[in-house]
C-alpha atoms as a PDB file:
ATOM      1  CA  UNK A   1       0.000   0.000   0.000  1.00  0.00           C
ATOM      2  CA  UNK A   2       1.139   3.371  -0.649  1.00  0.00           C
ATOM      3  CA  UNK A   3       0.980   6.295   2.073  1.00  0.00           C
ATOM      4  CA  UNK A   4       2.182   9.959   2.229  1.00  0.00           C
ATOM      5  CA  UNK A   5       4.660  10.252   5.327  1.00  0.00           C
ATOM      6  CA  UNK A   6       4.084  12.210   8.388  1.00  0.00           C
ATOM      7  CA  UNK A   7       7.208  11.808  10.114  1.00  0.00           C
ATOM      8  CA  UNK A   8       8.138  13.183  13.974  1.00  0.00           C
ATOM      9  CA  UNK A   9       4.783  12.715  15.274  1.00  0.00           C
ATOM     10  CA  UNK A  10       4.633  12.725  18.788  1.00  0.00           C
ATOM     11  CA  UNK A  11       4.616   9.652  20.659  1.00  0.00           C
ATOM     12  CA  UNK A  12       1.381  10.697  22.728  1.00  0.00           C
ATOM     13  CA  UNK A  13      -0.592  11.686  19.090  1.00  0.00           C
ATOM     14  CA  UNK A  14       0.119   7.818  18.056  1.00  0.00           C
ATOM     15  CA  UNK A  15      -0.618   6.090  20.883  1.00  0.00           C
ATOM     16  CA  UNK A  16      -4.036   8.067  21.756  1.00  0.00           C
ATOM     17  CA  UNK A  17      -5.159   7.127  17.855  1.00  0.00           C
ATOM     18  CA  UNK A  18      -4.535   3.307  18.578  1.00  0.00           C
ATOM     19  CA  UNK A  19      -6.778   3.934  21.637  1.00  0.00           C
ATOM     20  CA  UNK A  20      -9.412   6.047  19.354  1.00  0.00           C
ATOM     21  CA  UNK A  21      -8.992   5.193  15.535  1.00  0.00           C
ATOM     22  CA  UNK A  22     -10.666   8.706  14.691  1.00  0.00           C
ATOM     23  CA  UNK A  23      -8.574  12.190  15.948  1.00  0.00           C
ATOM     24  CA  UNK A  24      -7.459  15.261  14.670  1.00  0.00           C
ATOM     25  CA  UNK A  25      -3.865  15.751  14.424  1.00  0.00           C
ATOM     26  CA  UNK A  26      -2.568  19.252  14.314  1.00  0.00           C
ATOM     27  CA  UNK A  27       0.999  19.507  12.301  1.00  0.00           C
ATOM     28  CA  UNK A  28       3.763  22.810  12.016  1.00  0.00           C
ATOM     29  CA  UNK A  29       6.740  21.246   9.980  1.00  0.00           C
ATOM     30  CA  UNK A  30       6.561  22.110   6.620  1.00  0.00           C
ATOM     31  CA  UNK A  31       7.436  18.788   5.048  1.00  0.00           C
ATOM     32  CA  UNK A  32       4.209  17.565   7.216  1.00  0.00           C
ATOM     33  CA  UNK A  33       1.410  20.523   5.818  1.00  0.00           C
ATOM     34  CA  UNK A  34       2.799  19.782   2.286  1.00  0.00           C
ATOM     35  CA  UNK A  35       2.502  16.190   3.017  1.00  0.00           C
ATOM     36  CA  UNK A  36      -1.181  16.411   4.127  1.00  0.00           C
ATOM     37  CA  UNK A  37      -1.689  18.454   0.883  1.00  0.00           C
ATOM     38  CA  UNK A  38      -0.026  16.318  -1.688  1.00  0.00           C
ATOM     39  CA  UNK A  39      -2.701  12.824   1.006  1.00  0.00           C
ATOM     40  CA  UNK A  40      -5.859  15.312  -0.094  1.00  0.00           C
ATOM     41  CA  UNK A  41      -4.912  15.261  -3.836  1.00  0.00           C
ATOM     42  CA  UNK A  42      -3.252  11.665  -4.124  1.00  0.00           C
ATOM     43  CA  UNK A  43      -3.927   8.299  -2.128  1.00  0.00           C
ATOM     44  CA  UNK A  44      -5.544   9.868   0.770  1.00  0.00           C
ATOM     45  CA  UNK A  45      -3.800   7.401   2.502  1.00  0.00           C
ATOM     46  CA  UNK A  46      -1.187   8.744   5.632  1.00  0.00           C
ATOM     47  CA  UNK A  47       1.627   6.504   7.423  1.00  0.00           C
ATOM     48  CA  UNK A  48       2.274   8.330  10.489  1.00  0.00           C
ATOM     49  CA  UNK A  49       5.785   7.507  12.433  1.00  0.00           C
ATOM     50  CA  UNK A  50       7.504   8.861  15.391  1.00  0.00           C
ATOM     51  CA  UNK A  51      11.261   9.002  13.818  1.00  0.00           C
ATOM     52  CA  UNK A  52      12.119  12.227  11.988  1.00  0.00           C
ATOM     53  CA  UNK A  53      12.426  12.347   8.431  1.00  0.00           C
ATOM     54  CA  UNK A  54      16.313  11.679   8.134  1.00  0.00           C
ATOM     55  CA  UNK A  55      15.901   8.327  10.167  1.00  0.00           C
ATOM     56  CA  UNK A  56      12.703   6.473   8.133  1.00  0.00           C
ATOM     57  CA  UNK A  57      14.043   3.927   5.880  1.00  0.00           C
ATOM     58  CA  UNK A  58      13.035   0.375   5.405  1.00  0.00           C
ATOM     59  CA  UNK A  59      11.550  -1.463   8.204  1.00  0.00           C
ATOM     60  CA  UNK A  60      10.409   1.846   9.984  1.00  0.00           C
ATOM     61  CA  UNK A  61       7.447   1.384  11.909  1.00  0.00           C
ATOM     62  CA  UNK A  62       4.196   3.476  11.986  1.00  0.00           C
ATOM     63  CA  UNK A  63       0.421   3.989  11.804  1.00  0.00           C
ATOM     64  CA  UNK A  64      -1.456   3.650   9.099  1.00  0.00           C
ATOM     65  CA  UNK A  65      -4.275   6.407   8.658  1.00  0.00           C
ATOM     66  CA  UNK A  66      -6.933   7.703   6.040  1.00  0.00           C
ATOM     67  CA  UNK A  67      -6.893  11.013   5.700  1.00  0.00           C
ATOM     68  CA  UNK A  68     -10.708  11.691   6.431  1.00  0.00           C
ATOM     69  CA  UNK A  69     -10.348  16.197   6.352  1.00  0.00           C
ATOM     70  CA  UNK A  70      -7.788  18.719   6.087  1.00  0.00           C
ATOM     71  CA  UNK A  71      -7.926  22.422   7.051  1.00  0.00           C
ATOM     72  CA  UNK A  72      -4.827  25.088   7.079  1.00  0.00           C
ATOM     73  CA  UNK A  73      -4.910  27.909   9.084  1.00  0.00           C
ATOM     74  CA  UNK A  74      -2.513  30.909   9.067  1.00  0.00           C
ATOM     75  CA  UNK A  75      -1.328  31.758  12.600  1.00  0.00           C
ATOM     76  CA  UNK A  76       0.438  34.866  13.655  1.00  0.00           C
ATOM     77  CA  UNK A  77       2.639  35.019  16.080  1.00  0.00           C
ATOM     78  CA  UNK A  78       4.425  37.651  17.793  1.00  0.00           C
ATOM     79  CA  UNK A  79       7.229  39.355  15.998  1.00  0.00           C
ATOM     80  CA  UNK A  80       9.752  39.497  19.703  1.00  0.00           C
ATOM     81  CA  UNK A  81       9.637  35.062  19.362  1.00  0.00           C
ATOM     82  CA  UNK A  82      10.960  34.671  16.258  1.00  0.00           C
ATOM     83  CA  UNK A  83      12.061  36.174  12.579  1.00  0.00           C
ATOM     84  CA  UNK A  84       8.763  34.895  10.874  1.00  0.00           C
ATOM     85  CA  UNK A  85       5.334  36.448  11.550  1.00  0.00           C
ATOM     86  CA  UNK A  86       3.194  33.767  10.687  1.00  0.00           C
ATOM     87  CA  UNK A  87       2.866  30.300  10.274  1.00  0.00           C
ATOM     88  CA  UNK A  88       0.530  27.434   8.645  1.00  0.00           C
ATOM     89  CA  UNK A  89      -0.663  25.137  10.379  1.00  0.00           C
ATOM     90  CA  UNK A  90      -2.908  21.978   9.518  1.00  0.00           C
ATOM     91  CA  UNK A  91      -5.234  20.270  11.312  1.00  0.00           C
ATOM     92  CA  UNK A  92      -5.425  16.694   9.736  1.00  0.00           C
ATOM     93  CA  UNK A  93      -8.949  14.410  10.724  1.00  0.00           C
ATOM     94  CA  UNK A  94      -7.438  10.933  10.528  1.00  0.00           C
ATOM     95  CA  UNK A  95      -8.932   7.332  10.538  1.00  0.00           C
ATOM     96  CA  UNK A  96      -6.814   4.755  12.050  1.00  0.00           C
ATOM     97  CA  UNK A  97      -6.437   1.567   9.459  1.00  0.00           C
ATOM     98  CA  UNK A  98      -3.433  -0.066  10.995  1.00  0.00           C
ATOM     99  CA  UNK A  99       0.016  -0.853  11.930  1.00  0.00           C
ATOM    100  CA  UNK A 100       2.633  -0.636   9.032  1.00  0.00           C
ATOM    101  CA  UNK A 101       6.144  -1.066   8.521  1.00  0.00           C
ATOM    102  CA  UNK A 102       8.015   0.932   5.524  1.00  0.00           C
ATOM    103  CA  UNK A 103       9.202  -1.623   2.647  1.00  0.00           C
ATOM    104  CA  UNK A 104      10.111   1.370   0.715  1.00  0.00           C
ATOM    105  CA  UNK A 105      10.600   4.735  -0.221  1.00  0.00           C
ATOM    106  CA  UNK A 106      10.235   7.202  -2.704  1.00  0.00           C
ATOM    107  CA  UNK A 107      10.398  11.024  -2.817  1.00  0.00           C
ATOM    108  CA  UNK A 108       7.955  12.802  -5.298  1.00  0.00           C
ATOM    109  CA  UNK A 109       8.604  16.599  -5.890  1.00  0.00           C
ATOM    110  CA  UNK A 110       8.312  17.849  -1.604  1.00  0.00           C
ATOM    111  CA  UNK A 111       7.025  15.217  -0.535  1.00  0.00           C
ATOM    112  CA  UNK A 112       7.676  11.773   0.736  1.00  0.00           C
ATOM    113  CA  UNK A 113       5.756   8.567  -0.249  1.00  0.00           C
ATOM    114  CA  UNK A 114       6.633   5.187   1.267  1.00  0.00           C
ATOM    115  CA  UNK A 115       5.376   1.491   0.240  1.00  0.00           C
ATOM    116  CA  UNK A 116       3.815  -0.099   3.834  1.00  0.00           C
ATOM    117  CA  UNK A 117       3.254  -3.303   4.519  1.00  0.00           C
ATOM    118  CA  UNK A 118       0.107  -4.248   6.973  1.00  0.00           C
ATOM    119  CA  UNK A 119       1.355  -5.886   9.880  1.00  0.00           C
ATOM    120  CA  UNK A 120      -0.364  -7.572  13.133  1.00  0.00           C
ATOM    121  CA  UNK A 121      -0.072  -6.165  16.473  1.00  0.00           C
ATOM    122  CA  UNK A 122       2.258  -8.525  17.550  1.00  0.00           C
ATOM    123  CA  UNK A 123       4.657  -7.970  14.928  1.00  0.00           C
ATOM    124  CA  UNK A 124       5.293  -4.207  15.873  1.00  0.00           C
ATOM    125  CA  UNK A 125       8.168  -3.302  17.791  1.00  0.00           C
ATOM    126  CA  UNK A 126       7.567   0.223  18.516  1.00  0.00           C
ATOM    127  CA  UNK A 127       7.239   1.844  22.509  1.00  0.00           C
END
């Protein structure tokens, strides 16, 4: 199956989604709001994974989600906390499908799209 990445997801957003397969997850990182974009347009399909982008490579181990809605807001924040006045964010309505592990990836233009492979619960090694 093919999935968009969401990578550096906190470790408290993935484990509250395998308690409740339906949340909203609420992304900053660039990579991730483009990501969500390129899910709305393409597969609609999302593999969510705690390690940052530089570490995912085969055998990586994630969530599998359907992207259900997607909204982006413009935030602005004040100009004495940082050089930038503004910033997207993206609040991303997920359904939880399943566990995954990466057997592959590609990048396409910005954004990153990885081959998953469906796995059982007790096949995942991750927390």
């Amino acid at each position: 199956m093919e999935a968009v990445l969401l990578a550096g997801i906190a470790r408290r957003v993935l484990d509250e989604l395998m308690r409740n397969p339906y949340r909203t997850v609420e992304v900053r990182s660039a990579r991730n709001v483009l990501a969500v974009e390129k899910a709305l347009n393409g597969p609609g399909i999302l593999f969510l994974t705690y390690e940052p982008f530089s570490d995912v490579r085969a055998g990586s181990e994630g969530l599998i989600a359907e992207l259900v809605k997607a909204e982006e807001m413009d935030t602005r924040i004040p100009w004495e906390e940082s050089d930038e006045r503004e910033i997207t964010v993206c609040r991303a309505r997920v359904k939880l499908l399943g566990l995954g592990r990466v057997v592959s990836i590609e990048k396409r233009n910005s954004t990153v799209v990885v081959k998953v492979r469906e796995m059982m619960p007790h096949e995942m090694g991750m927390g």
